[in-house]
Protein backbone atom coordinates (compact mmCIF):
# COMPACT_ATOMS: atom_id res chain seq x y z
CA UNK A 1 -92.88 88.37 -16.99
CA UNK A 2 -95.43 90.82 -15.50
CA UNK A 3 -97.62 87.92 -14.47
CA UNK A 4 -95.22 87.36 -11.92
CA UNK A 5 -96.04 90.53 -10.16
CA UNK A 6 -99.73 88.85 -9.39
CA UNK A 7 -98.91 85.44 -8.62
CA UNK A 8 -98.52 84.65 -4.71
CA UNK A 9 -95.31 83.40 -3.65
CA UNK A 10 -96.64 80.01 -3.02
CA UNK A 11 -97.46 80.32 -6.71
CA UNK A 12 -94.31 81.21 -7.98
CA UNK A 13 -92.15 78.60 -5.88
CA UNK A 14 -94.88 75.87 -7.23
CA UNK A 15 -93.45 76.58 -10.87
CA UNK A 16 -90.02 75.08 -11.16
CA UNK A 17 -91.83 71.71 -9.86
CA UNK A 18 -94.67 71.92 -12.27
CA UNK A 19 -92.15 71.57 -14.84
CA UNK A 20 -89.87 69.50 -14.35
CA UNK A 21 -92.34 66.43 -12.53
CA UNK A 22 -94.13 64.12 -14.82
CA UNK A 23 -97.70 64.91 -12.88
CA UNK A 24 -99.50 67.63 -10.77
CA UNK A 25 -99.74 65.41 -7.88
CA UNK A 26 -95.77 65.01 -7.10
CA UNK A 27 -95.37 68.74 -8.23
CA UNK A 28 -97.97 69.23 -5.59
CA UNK A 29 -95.91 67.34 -2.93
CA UNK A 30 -92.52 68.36 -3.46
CA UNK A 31 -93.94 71.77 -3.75
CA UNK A 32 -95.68 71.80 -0.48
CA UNK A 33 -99.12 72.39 -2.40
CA UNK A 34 -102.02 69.67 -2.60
CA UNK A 35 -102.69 68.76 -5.69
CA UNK A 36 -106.01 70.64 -5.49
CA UNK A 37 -104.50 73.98 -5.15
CA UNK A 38 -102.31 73.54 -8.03
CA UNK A 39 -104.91 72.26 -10.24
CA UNK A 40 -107.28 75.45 -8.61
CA UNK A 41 -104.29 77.73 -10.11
CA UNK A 42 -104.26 75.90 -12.98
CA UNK A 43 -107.59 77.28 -14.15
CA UNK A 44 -106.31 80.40 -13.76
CA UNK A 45 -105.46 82.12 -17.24
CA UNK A 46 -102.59 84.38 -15.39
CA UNK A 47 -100.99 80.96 -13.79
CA UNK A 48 -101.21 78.87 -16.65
CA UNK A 49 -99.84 81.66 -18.98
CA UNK A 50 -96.77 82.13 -16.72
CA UNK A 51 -96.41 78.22 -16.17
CA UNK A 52 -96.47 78.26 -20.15
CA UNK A 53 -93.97 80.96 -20.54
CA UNK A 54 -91.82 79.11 -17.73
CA UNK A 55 -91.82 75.92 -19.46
CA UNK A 56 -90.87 77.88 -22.82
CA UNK A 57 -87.94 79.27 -21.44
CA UNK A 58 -86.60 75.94 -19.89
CA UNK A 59 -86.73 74.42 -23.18
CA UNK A 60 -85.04 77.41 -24.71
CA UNK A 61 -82.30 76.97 -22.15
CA UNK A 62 -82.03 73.31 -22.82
CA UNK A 63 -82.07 73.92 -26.78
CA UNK A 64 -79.15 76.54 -26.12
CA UNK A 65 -77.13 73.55 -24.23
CA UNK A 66 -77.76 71.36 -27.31
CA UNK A 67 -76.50 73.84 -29.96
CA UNK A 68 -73.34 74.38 -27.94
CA UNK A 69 -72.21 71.15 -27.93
CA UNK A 70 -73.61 70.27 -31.63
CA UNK A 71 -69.91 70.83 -32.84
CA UNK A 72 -68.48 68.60 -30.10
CA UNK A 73 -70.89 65.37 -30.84
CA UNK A 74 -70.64 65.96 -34.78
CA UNK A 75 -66.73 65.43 -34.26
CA UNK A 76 -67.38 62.89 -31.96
CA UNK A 77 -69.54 60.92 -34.75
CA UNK A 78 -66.78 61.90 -37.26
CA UNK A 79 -64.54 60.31 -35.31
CA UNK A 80 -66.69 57.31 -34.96
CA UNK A 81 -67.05 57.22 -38.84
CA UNK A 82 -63.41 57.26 -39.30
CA UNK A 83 -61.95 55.47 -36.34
CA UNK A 84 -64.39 52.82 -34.70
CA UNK A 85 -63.45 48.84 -34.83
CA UNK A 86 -66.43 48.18 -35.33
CA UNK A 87 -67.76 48.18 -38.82
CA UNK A 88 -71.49 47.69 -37.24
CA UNK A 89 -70.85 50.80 -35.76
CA UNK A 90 -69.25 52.64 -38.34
CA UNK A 91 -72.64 51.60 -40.24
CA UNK A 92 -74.73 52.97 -37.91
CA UNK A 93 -73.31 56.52 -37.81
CA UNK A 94 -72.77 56.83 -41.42
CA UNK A 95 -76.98 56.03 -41.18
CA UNK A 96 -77.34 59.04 -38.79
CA UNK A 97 -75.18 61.20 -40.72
CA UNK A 98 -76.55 60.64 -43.80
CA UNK A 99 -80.28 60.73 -42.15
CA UNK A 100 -79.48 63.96 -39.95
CA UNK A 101 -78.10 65.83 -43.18
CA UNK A 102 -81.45 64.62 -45.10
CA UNK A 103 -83.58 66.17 -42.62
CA UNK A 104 -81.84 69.14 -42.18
CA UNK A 105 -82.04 69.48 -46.18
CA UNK A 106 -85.47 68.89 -46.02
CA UNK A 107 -86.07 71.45 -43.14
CA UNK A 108 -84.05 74.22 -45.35
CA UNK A 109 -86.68 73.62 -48.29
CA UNK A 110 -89.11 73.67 -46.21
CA UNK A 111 -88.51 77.00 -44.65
CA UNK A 112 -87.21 78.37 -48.02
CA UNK A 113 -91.08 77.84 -49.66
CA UNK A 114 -92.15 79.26 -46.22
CA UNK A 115 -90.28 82.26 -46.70
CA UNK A 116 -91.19 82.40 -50.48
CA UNK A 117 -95.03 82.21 -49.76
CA UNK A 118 -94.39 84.86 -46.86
CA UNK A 119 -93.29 87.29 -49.45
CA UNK A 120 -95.85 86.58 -51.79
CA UNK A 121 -98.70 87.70 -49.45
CA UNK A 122 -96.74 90.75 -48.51
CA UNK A 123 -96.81 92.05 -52.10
């Protein structure tokens, strides 16, 4: 956040569109930029660590959307479990289910040894 006191404006209007385009050279033209200035600002430490930070915190935002609708799609798949026609589809999400549950198992172990090692050192 206090890099943004020493960018230039032009710098800190360029940022939204380096995220959210798939290459410098569009970010550069819906930016108003060339593509040479951006990639001149891009080899500087301050820009890239704010364009890092930026893109951090969009994916933060998006991951907050995701967890506050988690309880609205795992009904929805409930319901799909229960109540679809289809027995193809009722196959399928029983698949997810079981796989999502698996790999959030797995994550839970994981961090658990994580947190076991973690206390280990600190002794």
């Amino acid at each position: 956040m206090v890099n943004k006191e020493r960018l230039t404006r032009r710098q800190l209007h360029a940022l939204p569109f380096l995220i959210s385009n798939p290459s410098v050279e569009s970010a550069a033209k819906q930016s108003g930029n060339s593509p040479k200035q951006i990639f001149d600002w891009l080899n500087q430490p301050i820009f890239r660590q704010e364009l890092e930070q930026s893109k951090n915190e969009a994916v933060n935002q998006a991951v907050d959307r995701l967890k506050a609708t988690a309880s609205k799609a795992c009904d929805t798949l409930i319901s799909l479990l229960d109540n679809a026609e289809s027995e193809s589809v009722r196959h399928r999400v029983a698949i997810d289910l079981l796989n999502m549950t698996l790999k959030y198992m797995e994550f839970k172990d994981v961090e658990q040894r994580i947190r076991k090692l973690e206390d280990t050192i600190m002794e």
